[in-house]
C-alpha atoms as a PDB file:
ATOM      1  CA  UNK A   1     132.527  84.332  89.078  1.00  0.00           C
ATOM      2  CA  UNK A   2     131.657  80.956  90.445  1.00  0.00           C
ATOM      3  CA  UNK A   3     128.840  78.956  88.995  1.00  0.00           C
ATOM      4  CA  UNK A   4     125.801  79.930  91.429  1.00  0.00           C
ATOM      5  CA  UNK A   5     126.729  83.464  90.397  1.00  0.00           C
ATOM      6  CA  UNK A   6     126.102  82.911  86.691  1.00  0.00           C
ATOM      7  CA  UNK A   7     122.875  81.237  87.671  1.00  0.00           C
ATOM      8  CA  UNK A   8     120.727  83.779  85.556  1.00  0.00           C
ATOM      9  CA  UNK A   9     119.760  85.718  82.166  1.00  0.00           C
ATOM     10  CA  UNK A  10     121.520  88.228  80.096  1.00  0.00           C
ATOM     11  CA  UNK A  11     119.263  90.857  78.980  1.00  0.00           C
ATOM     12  CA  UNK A  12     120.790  93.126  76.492  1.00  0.00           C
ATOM     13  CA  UNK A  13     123.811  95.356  79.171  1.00  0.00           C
ATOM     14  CA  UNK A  14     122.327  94.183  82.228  1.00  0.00           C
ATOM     15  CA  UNK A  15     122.258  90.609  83.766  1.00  0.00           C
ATOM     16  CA  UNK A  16     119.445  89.620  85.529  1.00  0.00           C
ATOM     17  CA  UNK A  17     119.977  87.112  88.644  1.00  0.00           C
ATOM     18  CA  UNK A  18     117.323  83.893  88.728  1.00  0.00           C
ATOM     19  CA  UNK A  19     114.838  83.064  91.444  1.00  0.00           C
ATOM     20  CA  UNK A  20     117.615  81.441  93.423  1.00  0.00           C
ATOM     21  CA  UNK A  21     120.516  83.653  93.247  1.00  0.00           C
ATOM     22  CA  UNK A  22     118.814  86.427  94.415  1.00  0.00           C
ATOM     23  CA  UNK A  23     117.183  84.419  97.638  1.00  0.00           C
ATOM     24  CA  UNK A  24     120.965  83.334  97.800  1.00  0.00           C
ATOM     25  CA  UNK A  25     122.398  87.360  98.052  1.00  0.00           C
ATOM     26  CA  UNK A  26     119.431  87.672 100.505  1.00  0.00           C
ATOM     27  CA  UNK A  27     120.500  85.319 102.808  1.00  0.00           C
ATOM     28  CA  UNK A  28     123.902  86.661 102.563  1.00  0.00           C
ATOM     29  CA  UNK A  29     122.934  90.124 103.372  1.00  0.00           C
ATOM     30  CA  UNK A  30     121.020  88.826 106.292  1.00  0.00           C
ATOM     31  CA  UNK A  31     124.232  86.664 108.159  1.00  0.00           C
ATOM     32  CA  UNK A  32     126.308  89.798 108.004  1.00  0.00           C
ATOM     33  CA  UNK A  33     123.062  91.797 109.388  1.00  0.00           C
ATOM     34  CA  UNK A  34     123.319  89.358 112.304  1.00  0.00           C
ATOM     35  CA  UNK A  35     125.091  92.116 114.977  1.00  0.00           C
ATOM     36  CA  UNK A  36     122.146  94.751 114.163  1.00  0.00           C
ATOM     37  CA  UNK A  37     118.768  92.196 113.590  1.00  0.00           C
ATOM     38  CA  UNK A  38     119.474  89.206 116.190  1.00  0.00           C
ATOM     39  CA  UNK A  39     116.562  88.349 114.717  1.00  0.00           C
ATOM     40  CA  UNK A  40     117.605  86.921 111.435  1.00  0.00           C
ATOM     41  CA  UNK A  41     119.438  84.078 112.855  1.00  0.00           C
ATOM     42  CA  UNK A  42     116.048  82.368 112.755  1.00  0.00           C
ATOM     43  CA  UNK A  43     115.262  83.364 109.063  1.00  0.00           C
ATOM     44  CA  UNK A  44     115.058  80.410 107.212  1.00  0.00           C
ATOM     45  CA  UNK A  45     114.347  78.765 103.284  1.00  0.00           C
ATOM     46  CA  UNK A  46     111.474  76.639 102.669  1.00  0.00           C
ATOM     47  CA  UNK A  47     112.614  74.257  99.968  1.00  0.00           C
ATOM     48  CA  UNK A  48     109.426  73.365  98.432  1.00  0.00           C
ATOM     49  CA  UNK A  49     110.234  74.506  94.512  1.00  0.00           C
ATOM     50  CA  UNK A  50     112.500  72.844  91.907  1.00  0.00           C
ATOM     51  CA  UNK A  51     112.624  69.555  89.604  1.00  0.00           C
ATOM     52  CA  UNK A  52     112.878  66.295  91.652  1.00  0.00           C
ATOM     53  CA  UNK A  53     112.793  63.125  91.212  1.00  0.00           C
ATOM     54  CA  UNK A  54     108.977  61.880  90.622  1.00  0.00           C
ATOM     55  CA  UNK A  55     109.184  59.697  93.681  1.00  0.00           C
ATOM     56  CA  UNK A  56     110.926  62.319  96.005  1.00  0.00           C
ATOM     57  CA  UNK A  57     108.230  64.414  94.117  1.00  0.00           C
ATOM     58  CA  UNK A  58     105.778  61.800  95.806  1.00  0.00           C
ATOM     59  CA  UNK A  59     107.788  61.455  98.678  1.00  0.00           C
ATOM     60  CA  UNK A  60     108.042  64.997 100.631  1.00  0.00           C
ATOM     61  CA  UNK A  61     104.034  65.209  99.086  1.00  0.00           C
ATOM     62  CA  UNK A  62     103.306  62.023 101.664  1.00  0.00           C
ATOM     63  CA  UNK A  63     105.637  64.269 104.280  1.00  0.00           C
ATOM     64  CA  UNK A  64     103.918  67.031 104.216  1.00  0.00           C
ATOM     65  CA  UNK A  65     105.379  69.764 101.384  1.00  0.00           C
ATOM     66  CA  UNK A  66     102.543  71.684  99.646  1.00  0.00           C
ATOM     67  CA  UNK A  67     102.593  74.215  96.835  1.00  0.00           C
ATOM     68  CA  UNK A  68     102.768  77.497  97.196  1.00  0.00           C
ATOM     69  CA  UNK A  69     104.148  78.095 100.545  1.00  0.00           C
ATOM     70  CA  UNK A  70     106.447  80.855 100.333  1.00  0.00           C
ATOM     71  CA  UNK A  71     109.963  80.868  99.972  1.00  0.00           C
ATOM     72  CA  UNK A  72     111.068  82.729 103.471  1.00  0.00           C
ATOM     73  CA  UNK A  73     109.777  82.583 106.965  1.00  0.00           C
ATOM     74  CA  UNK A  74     110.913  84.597 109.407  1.00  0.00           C
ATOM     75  CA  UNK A  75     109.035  83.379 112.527  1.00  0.00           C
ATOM     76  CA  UNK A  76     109.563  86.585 114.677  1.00  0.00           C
ATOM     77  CA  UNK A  77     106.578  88.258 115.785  1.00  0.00           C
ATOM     78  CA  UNK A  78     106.341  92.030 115.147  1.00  0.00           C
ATOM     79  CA  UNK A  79     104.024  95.155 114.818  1.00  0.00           C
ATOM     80  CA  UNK A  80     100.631  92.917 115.250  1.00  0.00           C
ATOM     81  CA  UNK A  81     101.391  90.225 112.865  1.00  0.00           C
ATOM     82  CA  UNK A  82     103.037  86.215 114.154  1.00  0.00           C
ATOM     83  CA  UNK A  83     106.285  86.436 111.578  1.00  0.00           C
ATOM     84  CA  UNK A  84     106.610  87.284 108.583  1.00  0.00           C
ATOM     85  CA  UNK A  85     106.246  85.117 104.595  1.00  0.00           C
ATOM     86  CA  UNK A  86     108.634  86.128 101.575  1.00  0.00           C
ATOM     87  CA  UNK A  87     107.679  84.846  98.250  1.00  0.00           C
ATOM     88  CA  UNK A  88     110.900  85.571  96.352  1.00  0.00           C
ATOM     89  CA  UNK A  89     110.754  86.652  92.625  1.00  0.00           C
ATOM     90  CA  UNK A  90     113.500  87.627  89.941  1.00  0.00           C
ATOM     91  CA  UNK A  91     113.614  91.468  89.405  1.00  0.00           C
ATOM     92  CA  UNK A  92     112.373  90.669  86.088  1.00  0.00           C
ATOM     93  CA  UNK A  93     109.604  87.606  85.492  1.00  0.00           C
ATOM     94  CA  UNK A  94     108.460  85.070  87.169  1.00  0.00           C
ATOM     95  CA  UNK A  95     105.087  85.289  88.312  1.00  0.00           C
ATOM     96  CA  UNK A  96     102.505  83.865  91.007  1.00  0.00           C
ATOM     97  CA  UNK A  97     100.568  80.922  91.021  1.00  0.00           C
ATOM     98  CA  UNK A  98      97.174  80.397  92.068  1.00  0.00           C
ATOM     99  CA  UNK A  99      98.791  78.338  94.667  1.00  0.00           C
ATOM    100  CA  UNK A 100     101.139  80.955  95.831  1.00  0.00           C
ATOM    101  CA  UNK A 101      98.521  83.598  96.037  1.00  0.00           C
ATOM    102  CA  UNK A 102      96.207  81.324  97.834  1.00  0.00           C
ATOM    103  CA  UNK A 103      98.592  80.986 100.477  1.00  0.00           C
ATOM    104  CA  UNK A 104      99.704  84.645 100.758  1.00  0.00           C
ATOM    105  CA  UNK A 105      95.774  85.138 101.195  1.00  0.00           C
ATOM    106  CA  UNK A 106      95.542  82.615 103.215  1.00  0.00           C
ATOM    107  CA  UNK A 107      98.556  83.551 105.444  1.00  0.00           C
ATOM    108  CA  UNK A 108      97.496  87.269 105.458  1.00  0.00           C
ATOM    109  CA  UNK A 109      94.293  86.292 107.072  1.00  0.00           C
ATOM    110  CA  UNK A 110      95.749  84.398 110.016  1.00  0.00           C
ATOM    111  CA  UNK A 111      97.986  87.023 111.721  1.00  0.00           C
ATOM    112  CA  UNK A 112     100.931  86.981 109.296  1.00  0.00           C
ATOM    113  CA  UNK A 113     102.930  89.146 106.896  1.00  0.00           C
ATOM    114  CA  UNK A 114     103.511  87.769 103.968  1.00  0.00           C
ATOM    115  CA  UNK A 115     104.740  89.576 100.950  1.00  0.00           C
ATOM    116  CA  UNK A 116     106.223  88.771  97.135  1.00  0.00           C
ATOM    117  CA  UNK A 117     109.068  90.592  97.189  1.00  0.00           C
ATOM    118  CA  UNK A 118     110.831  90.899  92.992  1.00  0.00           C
ATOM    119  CA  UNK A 119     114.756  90.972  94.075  1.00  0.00           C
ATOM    120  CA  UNK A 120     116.710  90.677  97.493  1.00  0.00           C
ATOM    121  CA  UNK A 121     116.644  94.414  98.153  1.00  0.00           C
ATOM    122  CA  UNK A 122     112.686  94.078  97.769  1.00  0.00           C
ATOM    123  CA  UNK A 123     112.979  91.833 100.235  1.00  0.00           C
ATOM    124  CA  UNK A 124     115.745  93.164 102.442  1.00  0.00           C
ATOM    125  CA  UNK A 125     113.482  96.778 102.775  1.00  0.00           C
ATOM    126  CA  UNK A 126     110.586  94.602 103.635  1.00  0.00           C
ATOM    127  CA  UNK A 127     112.055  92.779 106.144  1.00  0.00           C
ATOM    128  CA  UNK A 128     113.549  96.081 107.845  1.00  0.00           C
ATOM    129  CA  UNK A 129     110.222  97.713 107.527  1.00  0.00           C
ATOM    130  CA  UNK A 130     109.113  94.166 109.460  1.00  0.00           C
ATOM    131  CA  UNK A 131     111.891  94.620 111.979  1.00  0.00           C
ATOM    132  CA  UNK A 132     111.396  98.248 112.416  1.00  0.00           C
ATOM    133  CA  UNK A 133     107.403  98.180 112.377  1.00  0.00           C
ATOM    134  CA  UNK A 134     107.193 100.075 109.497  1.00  0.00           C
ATOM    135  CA  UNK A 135     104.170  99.937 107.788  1.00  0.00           C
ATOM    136  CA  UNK A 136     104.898 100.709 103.616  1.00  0.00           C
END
């Protein structure tokens, strides 16, 4: 197992994948879904979590980065809405901020989907049910 794939917790049989690895199987799922959902090739990270640097920290601030913006955007517009927001969580903790759900509100409001989604399958169904305009 390489390194990125031990990113994550052991909890008693069953290992749990962190934040990041399971954005990372995602993202996997999606370039081999590529054939079927032509759509996906614009699916795209928003890097605005982890530790920095205090003055990159400063830095992207200045540029432009706020908190909470989701994790996902897939700017493909379906069913109604202008593309769709993923807010990627572990299967097991991690919660939302104020900030998060602020901007889930937020984009909800103004013509998007946007979802927190706990796991990459969460997210893969939700993103078919996107793709498919099925409403859950």
């Amino acid at each position: 197992m390489t390194r990125s794939n031990m990113a994550g917790a052991y909890t008693g049989n069953r290992y749990l994948p962190l934040e990041a690895r399971e954005q990372e199987m995602l993202f996997e799922w999606a370039a081999y879904q590529l054939y079927t959902y032509p759509e996906l090739q614009s699916m795209f990270a928003i890097p605005n979590g982890g530790s920095r640097h205090p003055a990159e920290a400063r830095n992207l601030k200045r540029q432009g980065v706020k908190p909470g913006v989701p994790d996902i955007c897939l700017p493909v517009p379906k069913g109604g809405y202008h593309g769709m927001y993923i807010e990627m969580k572990r299967l097991k903790g991690g919660r939302l901020s104020d900030d998060q759900s602020a901007w889930i509100a937020m984009l909800q409001r103004n013509g998007y989907r946007a979802v927190v989604c706990k796991g990459w399958k969460s997210a893969r169904d939700a993103i078919l049910d996107y793709l498919e305009e099925r409403q859950r």
